[in-house]
PDB file of N, CA and C in Angstrom:
ATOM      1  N   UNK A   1     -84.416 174.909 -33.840  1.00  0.00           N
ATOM      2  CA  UNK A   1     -84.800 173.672 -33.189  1.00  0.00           C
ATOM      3  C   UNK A   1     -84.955 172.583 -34.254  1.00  0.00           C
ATOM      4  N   UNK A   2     -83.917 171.572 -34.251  1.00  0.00           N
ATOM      5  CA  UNK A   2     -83.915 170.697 -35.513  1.00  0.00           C
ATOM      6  C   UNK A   2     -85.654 169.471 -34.892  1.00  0.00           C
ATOM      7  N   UNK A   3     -85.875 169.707 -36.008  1.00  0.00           N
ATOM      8  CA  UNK A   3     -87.156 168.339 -35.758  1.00  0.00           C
ATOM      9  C   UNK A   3     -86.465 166.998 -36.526  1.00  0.00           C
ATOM     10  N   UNK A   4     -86.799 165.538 -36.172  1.00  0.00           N
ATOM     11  CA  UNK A   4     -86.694 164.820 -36.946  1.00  0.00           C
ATOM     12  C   UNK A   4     -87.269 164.029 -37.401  1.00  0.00           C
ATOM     13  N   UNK A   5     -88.001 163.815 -38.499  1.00  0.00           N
ATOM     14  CA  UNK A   5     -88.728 162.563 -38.449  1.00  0.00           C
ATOM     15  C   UNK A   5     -88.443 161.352 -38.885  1.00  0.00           C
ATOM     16  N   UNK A   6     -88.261 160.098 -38.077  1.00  0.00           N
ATOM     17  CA  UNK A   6     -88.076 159.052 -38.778  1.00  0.00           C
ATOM     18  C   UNK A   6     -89.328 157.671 -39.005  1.00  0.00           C
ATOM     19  N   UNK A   7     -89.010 156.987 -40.499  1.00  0.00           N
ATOM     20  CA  UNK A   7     -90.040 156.307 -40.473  1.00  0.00           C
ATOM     21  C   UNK A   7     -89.153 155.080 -40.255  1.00  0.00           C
ATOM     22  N   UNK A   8     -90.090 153.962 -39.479  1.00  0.00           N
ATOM     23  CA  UNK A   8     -89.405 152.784 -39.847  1.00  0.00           C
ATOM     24  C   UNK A   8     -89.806 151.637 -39.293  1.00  0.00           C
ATOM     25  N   UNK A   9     -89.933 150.297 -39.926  1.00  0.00           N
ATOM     26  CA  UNK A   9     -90.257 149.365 -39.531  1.00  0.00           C
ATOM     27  C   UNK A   9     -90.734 149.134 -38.157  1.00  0.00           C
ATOM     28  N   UNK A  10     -91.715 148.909 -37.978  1.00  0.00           N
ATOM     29  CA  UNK A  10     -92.144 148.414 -36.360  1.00  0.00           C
ATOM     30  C   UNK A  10     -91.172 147.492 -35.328  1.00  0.00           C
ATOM     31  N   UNK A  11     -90.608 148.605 -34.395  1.00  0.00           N
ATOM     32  CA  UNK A  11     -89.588 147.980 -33.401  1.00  0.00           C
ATOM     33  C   UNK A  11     -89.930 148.387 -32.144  1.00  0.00           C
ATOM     34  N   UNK A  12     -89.169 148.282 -31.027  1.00  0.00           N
ATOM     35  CA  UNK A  12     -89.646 148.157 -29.849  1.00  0.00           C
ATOM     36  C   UNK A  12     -89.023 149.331 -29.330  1.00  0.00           C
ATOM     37  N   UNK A  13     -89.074 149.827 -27.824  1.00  0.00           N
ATOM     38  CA  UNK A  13     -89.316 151.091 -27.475  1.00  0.00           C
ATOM     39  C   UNK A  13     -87.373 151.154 -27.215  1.00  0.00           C
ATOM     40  N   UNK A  14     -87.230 149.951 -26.742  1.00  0.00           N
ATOM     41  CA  UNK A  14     -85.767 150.054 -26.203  1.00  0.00           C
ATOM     42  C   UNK A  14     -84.781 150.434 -27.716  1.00  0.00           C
ATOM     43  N   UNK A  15     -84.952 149.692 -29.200  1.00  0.00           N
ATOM     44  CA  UNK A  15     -84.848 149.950 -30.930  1.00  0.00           C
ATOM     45  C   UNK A  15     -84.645 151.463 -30.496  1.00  0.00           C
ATOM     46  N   UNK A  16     -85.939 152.210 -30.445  1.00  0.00           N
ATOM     47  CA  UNK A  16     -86.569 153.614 -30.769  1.00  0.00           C
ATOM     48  C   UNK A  16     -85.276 154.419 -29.574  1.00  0.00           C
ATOM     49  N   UNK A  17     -85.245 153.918 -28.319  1.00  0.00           N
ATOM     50  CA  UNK A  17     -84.158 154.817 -27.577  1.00  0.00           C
ATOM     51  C   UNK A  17     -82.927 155.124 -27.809  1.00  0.00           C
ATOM     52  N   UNK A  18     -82.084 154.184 -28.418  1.00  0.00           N
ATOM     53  CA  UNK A  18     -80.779 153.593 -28.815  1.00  0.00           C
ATOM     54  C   UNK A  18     -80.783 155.076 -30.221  1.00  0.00           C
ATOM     55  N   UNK A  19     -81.782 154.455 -31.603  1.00  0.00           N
ATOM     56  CA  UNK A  19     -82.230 155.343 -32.073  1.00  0.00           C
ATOM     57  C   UNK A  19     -82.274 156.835 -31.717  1.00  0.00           C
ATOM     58  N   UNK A  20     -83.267 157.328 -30.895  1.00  0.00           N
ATOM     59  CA  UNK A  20     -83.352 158.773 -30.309  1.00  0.00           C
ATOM     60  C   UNK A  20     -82.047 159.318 -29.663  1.00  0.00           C
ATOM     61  N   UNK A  21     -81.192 158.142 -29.143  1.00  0.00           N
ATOM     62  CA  UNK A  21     -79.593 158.507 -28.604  1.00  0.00           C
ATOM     63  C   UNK A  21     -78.519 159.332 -29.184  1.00  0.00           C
ATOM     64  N   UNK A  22     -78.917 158.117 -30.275  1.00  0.00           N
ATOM     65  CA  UNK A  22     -77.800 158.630 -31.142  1.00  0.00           C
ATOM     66  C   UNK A  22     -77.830 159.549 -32.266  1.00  0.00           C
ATOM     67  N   UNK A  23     -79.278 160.034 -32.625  1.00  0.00           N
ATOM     68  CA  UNK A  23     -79.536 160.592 -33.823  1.00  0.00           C
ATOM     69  C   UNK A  23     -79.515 162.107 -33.121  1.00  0.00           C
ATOM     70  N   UNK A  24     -79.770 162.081 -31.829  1.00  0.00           N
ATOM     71  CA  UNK A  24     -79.846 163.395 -31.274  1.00  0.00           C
ATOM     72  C   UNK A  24     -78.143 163.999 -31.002  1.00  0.00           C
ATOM     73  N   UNK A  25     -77.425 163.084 -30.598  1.00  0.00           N
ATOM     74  CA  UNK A  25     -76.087 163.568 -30.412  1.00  0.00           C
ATOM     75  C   UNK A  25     -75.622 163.752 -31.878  1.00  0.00           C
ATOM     76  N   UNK A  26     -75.577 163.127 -32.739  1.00  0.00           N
ATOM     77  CA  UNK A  26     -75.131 163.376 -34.009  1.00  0.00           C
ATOM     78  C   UNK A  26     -76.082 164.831 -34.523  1.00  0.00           C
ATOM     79  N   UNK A  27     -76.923 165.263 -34.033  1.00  0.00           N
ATOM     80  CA  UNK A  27     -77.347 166.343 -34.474  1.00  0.00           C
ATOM     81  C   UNK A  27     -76.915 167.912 -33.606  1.00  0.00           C
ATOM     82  N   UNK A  28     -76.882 167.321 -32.584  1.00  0.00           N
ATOM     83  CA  UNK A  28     -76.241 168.429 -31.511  1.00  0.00           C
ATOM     84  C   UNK A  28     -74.562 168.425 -32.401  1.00  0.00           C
ATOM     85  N   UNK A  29     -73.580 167.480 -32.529  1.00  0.00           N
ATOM     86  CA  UNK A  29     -72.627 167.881 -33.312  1.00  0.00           C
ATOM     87  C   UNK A  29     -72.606 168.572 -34.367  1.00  0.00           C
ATOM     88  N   UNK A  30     -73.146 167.829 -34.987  1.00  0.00           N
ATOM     89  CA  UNK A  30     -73.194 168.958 -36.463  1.00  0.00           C
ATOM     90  C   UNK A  30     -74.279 170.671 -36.364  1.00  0.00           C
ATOM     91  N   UNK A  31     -75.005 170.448 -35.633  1.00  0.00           N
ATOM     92  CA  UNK A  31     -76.082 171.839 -35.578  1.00  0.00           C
ATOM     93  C   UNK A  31     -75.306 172.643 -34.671  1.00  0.00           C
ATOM     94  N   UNK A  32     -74.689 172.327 -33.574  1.00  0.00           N
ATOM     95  CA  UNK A  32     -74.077 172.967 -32.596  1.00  0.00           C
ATOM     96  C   UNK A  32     -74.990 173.566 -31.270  1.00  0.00           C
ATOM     97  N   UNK A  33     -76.437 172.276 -31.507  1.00  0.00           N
ATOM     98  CA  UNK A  33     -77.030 172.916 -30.643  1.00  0.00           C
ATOM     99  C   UNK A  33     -77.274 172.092 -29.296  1.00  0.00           C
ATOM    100  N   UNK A  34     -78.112 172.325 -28.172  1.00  0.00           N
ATOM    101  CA  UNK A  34     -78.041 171.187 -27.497  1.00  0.00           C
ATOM    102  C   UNK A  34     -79.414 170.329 -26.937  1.00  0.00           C
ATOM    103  N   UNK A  35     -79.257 169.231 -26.350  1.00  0.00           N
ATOM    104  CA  UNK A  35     -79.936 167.895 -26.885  1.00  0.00           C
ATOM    105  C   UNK A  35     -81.558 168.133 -26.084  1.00  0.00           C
ATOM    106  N   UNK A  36     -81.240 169.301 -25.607  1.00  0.00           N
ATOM    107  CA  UNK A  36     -83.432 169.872 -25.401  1.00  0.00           C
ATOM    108  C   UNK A  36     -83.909 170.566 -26.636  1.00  0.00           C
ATOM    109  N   UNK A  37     -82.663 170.829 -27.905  1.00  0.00           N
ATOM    110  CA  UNK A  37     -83.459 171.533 -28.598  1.00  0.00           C
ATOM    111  C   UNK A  37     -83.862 170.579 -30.140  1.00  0.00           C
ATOM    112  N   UNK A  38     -83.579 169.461 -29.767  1.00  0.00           N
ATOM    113  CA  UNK A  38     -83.861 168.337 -30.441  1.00  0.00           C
ATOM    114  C   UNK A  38     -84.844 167.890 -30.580  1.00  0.00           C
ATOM    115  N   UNK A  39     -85.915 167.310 -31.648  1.00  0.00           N
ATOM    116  CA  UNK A  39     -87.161 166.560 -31.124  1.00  0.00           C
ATOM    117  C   UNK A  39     -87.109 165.468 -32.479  1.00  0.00           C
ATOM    118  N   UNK A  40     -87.329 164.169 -32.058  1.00  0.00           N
ATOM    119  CA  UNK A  40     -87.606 163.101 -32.861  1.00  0.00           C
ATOM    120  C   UNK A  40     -88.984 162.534 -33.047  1.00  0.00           C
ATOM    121  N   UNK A  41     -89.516 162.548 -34.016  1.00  0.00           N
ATOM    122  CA  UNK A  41     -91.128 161.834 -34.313  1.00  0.00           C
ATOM    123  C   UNK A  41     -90.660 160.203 -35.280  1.00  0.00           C
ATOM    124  N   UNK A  42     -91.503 159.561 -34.327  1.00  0.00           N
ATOM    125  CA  UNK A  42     -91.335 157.967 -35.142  1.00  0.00           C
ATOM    126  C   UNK A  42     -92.738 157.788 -35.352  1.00  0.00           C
ATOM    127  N   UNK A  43     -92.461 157.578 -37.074  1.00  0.00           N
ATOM    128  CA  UNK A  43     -93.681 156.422 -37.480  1.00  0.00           C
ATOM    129  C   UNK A  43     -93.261 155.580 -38.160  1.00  0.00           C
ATOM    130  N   UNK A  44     -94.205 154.571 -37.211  1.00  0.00           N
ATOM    131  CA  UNK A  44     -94.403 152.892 -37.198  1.00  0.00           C
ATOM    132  C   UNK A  44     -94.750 153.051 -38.786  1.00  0.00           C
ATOM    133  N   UNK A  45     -94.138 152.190 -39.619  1.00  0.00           N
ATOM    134  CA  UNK A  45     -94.634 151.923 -41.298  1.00  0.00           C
ATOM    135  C   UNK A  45     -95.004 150.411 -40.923  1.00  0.00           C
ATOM    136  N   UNK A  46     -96.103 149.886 -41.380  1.00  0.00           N
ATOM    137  CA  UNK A  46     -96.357 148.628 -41.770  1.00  0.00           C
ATOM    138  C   UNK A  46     -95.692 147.849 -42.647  1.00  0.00           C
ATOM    139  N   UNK A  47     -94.931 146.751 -42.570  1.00  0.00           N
ATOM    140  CA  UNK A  47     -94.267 146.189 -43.269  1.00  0.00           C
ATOM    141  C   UNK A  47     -94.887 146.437 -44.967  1.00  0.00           C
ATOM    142  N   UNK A  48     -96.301 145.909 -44.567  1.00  0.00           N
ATOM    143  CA  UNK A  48     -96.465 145.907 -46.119  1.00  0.00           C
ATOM    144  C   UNK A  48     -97.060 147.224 -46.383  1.00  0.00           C
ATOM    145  N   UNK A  49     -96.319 148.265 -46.144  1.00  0.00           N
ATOM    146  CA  UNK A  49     -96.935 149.813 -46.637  1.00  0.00           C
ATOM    147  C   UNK A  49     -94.942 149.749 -46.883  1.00  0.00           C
ATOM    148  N   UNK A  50     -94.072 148.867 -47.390  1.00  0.00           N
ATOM    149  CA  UNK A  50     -92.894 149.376 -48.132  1.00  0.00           C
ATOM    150  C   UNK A  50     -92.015 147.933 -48.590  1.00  0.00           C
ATOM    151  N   UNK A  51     -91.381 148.648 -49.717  1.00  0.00           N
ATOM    152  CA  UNK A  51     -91.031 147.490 -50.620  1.00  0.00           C
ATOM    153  C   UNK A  51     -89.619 148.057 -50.840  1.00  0.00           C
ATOM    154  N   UNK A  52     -89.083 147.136 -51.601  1.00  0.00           N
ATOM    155  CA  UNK A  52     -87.202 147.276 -52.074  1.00  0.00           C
ATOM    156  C   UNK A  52     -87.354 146.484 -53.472  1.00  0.00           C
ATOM    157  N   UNK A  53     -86.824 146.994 -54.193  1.00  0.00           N
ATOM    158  CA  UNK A  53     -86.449 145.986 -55.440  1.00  0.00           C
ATOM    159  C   UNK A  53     -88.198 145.415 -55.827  1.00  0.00           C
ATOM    160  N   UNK A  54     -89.183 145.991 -55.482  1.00  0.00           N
ATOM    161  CA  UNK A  54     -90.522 145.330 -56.176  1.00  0.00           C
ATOM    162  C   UNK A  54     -91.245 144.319 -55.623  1.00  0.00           C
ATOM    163  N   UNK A  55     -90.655 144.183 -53.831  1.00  0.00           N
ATOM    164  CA  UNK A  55     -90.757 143.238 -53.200  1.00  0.00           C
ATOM    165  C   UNK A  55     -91.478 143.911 -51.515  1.00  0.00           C
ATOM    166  N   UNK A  56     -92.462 143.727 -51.478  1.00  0.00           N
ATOM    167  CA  UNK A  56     -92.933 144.049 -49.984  1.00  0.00           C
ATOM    168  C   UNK A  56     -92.140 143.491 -48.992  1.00  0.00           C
ATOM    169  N   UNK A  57     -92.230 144.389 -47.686  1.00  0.00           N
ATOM    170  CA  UNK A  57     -91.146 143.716 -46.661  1.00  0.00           C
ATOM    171  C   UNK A  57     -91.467 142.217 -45.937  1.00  0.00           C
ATOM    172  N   UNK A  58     -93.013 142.875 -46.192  1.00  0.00           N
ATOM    173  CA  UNK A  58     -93.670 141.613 -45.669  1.00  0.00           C
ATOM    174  C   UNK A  58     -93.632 140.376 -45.840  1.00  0.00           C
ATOM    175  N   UNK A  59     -93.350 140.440 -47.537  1.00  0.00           N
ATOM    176  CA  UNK A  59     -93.346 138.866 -48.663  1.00  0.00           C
ATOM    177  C   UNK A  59     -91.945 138.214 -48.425  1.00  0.00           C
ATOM    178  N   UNK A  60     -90.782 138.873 -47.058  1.00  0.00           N
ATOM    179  CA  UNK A  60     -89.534 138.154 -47.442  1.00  0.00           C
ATOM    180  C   UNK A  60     -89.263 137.538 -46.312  1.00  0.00           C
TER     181      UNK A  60
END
């Protein structure tokens, strides 16, 4: 049973479905398994709990 967790910027539920769509079919392809034995966990990161290049997401 593949788990997945993704982190990522605070988006909206319709973001997160599109998301859960497609990350689950791309995993049923490659695992060969099927899409009940899938499970996705999202956490919300606070902009300013992540940075790029030394730069919070928040500060841009």
């Amino acid at each position: 049973m593949p788990i997945v967790h993704i982190d990522l910027l605070p988006r909206d539920a319709e973001v997160k479905r599109k998301v859960a769509k497609e990350v689950t079919e791309a995993i049923c392809r490659a695992a060969s398994c099927p899409p009940e034995a899938v499970s996705i966990i999202f956490y919300d990161m606070p902009a300013e709990s992540y940075a790029v290049a030394g730069k919070l997401h928040c500060d841009k």
